[in-house]
N, C-alpha and C. Protein backbone atom coordinates (compact mmCIF):
# COMPACT_ATOMS: atom_id res chain seq x y z
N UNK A 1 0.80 -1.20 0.00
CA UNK A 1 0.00 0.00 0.00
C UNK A 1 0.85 1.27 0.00
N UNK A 2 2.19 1.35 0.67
CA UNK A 2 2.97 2.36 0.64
C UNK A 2 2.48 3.06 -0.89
N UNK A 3 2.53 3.93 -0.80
CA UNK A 3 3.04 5.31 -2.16
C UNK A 3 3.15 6.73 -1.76
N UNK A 4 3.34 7.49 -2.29
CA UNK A 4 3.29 8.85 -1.70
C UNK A 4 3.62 10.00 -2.75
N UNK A 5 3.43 11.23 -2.64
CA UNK A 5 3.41 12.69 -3.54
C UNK A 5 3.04 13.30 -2.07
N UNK A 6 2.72 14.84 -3.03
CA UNK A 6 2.18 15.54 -1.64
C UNK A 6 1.16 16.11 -2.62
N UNK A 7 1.53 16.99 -3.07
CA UNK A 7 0.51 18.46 -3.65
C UNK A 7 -0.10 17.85 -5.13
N UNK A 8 1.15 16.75 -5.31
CA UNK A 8 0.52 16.70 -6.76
C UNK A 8 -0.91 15.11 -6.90
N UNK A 9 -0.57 14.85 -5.40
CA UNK A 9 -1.72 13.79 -4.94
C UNK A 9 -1.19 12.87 -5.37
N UNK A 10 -1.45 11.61 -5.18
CA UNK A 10 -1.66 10.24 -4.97
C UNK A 10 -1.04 9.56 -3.49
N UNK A 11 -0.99 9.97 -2.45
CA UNK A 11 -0.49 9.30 -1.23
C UNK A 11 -0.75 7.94 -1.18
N UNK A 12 -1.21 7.53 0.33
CA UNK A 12 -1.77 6.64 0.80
C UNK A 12 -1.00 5.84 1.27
N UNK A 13 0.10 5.72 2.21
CA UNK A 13 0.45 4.88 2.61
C UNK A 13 -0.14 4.42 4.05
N UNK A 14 -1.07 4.80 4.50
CA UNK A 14 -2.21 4.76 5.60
C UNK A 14 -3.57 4.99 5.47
N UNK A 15 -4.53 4.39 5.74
CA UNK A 15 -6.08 4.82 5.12
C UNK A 15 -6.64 4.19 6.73
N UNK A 16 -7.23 4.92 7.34
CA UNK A 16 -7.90 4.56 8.38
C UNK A 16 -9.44 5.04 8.31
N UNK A 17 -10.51 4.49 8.40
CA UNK A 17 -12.00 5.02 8.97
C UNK A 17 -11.45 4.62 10.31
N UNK A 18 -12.31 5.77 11.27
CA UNK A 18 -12.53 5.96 12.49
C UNK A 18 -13.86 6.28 13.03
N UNK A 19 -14.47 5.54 14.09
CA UNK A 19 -16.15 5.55 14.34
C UNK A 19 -15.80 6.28 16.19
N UNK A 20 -16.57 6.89 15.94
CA UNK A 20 -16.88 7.29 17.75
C UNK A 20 -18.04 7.35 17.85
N UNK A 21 -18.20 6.71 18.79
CA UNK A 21 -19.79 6.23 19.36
C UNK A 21 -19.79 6.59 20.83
N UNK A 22 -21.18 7.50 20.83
CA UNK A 22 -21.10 7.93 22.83
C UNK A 22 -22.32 8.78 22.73
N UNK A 23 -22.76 8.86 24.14
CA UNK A 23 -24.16 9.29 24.16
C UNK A 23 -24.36 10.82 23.59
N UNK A 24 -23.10 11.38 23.38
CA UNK A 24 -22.85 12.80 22.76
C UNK A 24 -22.15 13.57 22.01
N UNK A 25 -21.87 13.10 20.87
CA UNK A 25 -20.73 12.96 19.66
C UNK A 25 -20.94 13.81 18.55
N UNK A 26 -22.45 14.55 18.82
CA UNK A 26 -22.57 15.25 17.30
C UNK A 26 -23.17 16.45 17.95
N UNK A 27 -22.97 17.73 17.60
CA UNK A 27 -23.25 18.80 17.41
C UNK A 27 -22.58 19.84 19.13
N UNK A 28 -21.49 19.23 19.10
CA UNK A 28 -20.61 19.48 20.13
C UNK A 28 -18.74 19.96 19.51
N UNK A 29 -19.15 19.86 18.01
CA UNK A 29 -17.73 20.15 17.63
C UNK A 29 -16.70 19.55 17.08
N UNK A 30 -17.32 18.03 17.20
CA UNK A 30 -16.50 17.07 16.92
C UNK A 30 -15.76 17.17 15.36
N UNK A 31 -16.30 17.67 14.64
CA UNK A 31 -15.50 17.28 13.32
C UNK A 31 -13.88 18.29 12.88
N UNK A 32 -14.84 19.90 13.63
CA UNK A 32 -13.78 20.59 13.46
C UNK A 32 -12.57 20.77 14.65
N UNK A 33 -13.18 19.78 15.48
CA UNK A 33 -12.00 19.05 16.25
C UNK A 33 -11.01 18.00 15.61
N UNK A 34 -11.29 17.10 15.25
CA UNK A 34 -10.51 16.22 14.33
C UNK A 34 -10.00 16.91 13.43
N UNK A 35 -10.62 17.71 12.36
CA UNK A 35 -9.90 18.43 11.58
C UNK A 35 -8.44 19.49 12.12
N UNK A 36 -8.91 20.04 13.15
CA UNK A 36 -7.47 20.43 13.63
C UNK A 36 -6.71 19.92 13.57
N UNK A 37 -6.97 18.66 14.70
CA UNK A 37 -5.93 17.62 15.08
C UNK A 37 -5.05 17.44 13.66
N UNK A 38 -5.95 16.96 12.59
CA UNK A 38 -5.77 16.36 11.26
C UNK A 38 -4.73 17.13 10.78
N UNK A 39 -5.22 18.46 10.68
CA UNK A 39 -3.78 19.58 10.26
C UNK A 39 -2.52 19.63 11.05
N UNK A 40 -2.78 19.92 11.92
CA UNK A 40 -1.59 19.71 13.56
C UNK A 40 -0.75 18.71 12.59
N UNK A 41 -0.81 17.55 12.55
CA UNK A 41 -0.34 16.37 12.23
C UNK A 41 0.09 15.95 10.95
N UNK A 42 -0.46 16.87 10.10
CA UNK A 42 -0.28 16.66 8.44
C UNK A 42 -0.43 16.00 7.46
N UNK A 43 -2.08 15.48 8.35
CA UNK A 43 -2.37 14.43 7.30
C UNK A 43 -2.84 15.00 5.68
N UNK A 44 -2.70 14.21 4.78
CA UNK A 44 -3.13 14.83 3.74
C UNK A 44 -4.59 14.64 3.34
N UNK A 45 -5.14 13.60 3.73
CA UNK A 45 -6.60 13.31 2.99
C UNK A 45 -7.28 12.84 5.17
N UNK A 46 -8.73 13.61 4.63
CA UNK A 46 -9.51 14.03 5.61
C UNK A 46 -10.87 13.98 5.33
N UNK A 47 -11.67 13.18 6.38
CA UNK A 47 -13.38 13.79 5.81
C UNK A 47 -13.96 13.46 7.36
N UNK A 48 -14.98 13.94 7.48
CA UNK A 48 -15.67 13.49 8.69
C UNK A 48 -17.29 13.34 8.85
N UNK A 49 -17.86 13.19 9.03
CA UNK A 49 -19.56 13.31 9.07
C UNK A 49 -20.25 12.48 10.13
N UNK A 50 -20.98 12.91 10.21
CA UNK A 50 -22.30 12.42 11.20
C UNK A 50 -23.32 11.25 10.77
N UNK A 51 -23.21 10.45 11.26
CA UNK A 51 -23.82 9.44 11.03
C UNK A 51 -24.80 8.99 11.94
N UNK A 52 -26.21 8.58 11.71
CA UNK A 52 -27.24 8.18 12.71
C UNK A 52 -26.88 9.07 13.99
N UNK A 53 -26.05 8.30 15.31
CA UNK A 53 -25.34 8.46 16.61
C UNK A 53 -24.40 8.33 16.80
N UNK A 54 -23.26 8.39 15.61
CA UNK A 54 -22.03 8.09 15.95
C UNK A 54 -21.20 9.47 14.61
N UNK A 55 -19.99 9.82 14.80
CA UNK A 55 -18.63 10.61 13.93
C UNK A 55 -18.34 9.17 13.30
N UNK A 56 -18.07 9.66 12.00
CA UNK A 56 -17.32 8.61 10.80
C UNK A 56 -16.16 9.61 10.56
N UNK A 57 -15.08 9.32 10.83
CA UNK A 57 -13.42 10.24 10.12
C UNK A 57 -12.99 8.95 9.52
N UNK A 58 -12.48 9.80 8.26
CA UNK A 58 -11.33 8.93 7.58
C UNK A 58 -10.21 9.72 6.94
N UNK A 59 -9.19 9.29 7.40
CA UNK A 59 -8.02 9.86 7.43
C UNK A 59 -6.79 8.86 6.67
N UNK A 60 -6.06 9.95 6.05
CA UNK A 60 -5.05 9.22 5.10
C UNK A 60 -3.67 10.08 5.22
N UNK A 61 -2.50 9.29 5.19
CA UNK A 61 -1.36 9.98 5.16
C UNK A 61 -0.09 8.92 5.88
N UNK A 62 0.66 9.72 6.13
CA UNK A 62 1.93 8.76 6.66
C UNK A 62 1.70 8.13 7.52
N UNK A 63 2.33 6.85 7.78
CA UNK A 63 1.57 5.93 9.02
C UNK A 63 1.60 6.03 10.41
N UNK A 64 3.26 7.31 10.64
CA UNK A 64 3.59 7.47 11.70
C UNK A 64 2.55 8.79 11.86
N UNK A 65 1.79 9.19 10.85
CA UNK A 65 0.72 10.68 11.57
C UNK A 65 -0.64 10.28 11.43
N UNK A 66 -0.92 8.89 10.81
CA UNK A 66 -2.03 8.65 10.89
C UNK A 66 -2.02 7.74 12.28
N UNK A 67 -1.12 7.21 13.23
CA UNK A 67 -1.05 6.48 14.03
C UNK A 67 -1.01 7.42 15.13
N UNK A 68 -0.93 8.44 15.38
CA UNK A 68 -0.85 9.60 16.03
C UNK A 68 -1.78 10.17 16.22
N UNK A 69 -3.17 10.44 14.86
CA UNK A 69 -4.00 10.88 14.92
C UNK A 69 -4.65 10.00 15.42
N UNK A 70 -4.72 8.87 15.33
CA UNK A 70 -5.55 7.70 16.20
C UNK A 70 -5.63 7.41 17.71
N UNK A 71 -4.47 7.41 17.79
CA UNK A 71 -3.95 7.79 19.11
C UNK A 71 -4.27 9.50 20.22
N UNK A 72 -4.64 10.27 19.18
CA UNK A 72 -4.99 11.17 19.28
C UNK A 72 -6.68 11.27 20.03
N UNK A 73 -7.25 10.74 18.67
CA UNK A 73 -8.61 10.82 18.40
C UNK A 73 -9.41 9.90 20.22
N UNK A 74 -8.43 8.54 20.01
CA UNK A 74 -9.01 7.81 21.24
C UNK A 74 -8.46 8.49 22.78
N UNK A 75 -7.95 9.69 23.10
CA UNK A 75 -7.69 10.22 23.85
C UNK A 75 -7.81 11.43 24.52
N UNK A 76 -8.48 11.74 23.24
CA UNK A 76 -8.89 13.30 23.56
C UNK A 76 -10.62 13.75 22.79
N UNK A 77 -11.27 14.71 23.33
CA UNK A 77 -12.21 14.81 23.11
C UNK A 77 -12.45 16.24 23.36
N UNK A 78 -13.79 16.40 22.65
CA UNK A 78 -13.84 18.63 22.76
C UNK A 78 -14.81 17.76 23.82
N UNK A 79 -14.53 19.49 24.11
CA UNK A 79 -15.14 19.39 25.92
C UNK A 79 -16.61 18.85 26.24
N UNK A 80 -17.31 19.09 25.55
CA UNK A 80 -19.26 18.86 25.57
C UNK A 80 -19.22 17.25 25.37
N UNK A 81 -18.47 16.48 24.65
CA UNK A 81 -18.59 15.28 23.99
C UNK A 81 -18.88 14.32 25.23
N UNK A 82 -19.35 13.62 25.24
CA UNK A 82 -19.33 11.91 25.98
C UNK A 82 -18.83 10.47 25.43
N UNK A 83 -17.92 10.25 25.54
CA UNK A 83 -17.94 9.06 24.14
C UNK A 83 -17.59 7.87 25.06
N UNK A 84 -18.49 7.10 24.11
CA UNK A 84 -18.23 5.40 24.95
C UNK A 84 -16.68 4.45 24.12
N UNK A 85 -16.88 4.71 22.50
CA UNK A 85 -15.71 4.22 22.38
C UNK A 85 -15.04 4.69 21.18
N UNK A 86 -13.89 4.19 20.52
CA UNK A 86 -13.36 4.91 19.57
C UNK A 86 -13.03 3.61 18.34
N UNK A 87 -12.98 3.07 18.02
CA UNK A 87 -13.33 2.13 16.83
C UNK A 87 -12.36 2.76 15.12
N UNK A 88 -11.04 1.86 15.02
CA UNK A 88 -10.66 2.21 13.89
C UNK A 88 -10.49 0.82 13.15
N UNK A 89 -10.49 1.16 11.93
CA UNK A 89 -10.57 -0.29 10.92
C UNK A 89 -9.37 0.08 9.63
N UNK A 90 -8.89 -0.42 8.89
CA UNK A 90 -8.51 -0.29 7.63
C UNK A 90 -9.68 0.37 6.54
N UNK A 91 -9.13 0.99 5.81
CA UNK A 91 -10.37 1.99 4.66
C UNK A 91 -9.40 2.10 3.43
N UNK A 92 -10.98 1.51 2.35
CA UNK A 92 -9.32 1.15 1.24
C UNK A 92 -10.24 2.06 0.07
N UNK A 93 -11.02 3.05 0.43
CA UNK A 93 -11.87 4.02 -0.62
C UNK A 93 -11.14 5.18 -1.11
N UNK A 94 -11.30 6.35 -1.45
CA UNK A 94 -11.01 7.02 -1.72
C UNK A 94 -10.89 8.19 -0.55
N UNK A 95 -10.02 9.52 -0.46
CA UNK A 95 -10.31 9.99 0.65
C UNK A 95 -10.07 11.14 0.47
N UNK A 96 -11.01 12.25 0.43
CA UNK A 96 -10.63 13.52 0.27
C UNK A 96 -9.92 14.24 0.68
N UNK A 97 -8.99 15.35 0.17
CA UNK A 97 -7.88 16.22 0.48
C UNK A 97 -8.48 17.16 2.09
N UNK A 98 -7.68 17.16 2.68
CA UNK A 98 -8.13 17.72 3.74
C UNK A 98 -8.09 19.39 2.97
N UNK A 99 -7.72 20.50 2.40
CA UNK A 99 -7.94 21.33 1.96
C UNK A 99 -9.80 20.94 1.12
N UNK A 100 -9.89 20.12 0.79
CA UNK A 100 -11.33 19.99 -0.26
C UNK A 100 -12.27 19.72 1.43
N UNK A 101 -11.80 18.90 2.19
CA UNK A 101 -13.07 18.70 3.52
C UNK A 101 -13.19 20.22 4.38
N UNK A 102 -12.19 21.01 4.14
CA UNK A 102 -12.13 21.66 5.14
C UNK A 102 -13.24 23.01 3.84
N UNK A 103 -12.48 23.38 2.71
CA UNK A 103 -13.59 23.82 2.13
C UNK A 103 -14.72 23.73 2.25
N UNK A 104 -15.28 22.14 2.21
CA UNK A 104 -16.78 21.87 2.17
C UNK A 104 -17.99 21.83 3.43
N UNK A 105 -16.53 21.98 4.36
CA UNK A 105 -17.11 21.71 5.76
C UNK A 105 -17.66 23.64 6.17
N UNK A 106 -16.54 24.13 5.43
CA UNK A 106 -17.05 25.67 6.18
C UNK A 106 -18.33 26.24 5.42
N UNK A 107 -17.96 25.71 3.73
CA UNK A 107 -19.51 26.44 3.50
C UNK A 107 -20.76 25.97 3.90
N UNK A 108 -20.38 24.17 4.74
CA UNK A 108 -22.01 23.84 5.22
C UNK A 108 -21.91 24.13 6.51
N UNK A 109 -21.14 25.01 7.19
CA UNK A 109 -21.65 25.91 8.70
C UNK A 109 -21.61 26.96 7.91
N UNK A 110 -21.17 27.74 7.15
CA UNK A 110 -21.97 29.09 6.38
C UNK A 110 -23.26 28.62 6.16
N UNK A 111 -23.66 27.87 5.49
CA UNK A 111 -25.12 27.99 4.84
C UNK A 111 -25.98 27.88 6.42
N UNK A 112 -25.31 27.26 7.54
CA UNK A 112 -26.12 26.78 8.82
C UNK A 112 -26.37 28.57 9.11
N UNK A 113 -25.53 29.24 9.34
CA UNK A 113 -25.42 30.31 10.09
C UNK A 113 -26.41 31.70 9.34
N UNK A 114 -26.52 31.51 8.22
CA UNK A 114 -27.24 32.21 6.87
C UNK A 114 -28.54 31.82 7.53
N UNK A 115 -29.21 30.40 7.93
CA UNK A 115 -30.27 29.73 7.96
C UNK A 115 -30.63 30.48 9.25
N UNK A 116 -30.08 30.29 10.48
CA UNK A 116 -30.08 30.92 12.00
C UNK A 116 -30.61 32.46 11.30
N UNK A 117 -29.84 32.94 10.98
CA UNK A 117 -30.17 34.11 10.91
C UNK A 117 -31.08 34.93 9.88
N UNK A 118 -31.21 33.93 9.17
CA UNK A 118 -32.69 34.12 8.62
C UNK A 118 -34.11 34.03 9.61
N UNK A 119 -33.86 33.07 10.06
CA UNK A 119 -35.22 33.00 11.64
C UNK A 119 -34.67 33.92 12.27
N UNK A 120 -33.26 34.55 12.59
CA UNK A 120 -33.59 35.52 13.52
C UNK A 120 -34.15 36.80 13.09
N UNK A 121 -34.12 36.98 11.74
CA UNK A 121 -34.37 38.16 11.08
C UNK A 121 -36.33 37.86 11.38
N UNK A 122 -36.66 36.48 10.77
CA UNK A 122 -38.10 36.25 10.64
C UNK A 122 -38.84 36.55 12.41
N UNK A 123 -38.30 36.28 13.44
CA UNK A 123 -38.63 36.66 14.57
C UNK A 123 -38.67 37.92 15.58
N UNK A 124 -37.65 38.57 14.51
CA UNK A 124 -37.66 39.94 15.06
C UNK A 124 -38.47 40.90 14.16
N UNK A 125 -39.23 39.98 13.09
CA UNK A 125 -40.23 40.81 12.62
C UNK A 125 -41.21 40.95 13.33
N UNK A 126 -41.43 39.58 13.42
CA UNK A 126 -42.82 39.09 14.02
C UNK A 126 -43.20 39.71 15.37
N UNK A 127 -41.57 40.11 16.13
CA UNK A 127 -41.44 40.92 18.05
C UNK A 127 -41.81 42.37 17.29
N UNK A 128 -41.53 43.04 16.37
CA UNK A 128 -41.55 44.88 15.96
C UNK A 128 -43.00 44.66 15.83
N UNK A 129 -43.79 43.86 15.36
CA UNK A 129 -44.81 43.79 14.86
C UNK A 129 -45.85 43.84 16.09
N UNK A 130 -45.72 42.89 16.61
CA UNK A 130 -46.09 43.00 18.86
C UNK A 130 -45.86 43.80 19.23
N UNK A 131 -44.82 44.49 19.17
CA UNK A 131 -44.21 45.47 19.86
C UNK A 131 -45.57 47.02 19.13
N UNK A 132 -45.31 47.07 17.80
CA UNK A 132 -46.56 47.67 17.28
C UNK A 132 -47.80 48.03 17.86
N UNK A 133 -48.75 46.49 17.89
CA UNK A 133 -49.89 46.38 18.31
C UNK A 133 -50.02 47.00 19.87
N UNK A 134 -48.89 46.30 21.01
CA UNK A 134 -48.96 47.17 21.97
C UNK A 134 -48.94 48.32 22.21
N UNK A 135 -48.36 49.19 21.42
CA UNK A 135 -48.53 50.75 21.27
C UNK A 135 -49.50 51.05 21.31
N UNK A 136 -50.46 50.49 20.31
CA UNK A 136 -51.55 50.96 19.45
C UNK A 136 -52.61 50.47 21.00
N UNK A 137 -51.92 49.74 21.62
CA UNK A 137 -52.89 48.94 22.32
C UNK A 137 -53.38 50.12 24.05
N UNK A 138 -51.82 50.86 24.17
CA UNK A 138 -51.52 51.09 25.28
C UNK A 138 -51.98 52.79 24.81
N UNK A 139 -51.77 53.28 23.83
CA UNK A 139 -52.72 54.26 23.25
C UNK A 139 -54.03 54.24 23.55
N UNK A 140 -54.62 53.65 23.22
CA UNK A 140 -55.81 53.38 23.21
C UNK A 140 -56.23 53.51 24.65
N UNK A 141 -56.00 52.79 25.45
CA UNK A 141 -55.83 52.82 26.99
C UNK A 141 -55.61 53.87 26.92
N UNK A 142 -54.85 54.79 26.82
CA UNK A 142 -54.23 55.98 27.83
C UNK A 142 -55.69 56.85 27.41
N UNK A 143 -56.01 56.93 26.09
CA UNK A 143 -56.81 57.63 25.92
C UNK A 143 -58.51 57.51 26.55
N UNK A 144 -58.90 56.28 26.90
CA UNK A 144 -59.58 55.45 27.53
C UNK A 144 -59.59 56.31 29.03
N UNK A 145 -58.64 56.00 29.60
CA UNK A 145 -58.50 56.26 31.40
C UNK A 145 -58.29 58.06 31.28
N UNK A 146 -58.09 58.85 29.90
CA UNK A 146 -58.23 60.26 30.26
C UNK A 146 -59.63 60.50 30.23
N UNK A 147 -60.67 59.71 29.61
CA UNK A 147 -61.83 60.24 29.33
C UNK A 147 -62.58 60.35 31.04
């Protein structure tokens, strides 16, 4: 399996999937945690995602930084997480450039954060709009209790 390049691609002398499974593994940070790690370490190929209840990473690169990141991964955790275990196997697929995961990963928390703040825009219509009627409401009253 050994081979290797860098920029001009074809590595792979390491291909690991990695599973973490625990009562609290997703929406605590986990991916752009690994992805650090992933850079820290220099791996070249990177992906991560959410699956059902468990993180899927698969990571590719030299064996002494993919053995590191493993070692890594089963030892450390972002702070919110709970994890019951850490689960790595051989992965003989294809594996995206950590520059292409890390691209794809930020524009799908851009599009998340666009979305948030679209409801926050839609809810602070809906409060000016309340906020409105009570005027109209407390008007009314005042003029009420002068009569």
């Amino acid at each position: 399996m050994p081979k290797f390049k860098l920029k001009g691609r074809f590595f792979c002398e390491m291909k690991k999937r990695i599973v973490i499974k625990g009562e609290r593994v997703q929406d605590v940070g986990y991916r752009l945690f690994l992805l650090e790690a992933a850079e820290q370490l220099g791996l070249v190929g990177f992906q991560a995602k959410n699956i059902e209840d468990y993180v899927e990473c698969i990571v590719e690169g030299e064996k002494s930084r993919v053995d590191k990141f493993i070692e890594f991964a089963r030892s450390n955790f972002p702070e919110f997480a709970e994890v019951r275990e850490v689960i790595d196997e051989n992965y003989e697929g294809s594996v995206m450039s950590i520059e292409g995961f890390y691209r794809i990963f930020s524009l799908g928390q851009l599009v998340k954060i666009v979305n948030v703040g679209l409801k926050m825009l839609e809810k602070q219509d809906e409060t000016l709009k309340e906020i409105k009627e009570l005027r109209t409401d407390l008007k009314a009253l005042s003029k009420d209790s002068q009569k």
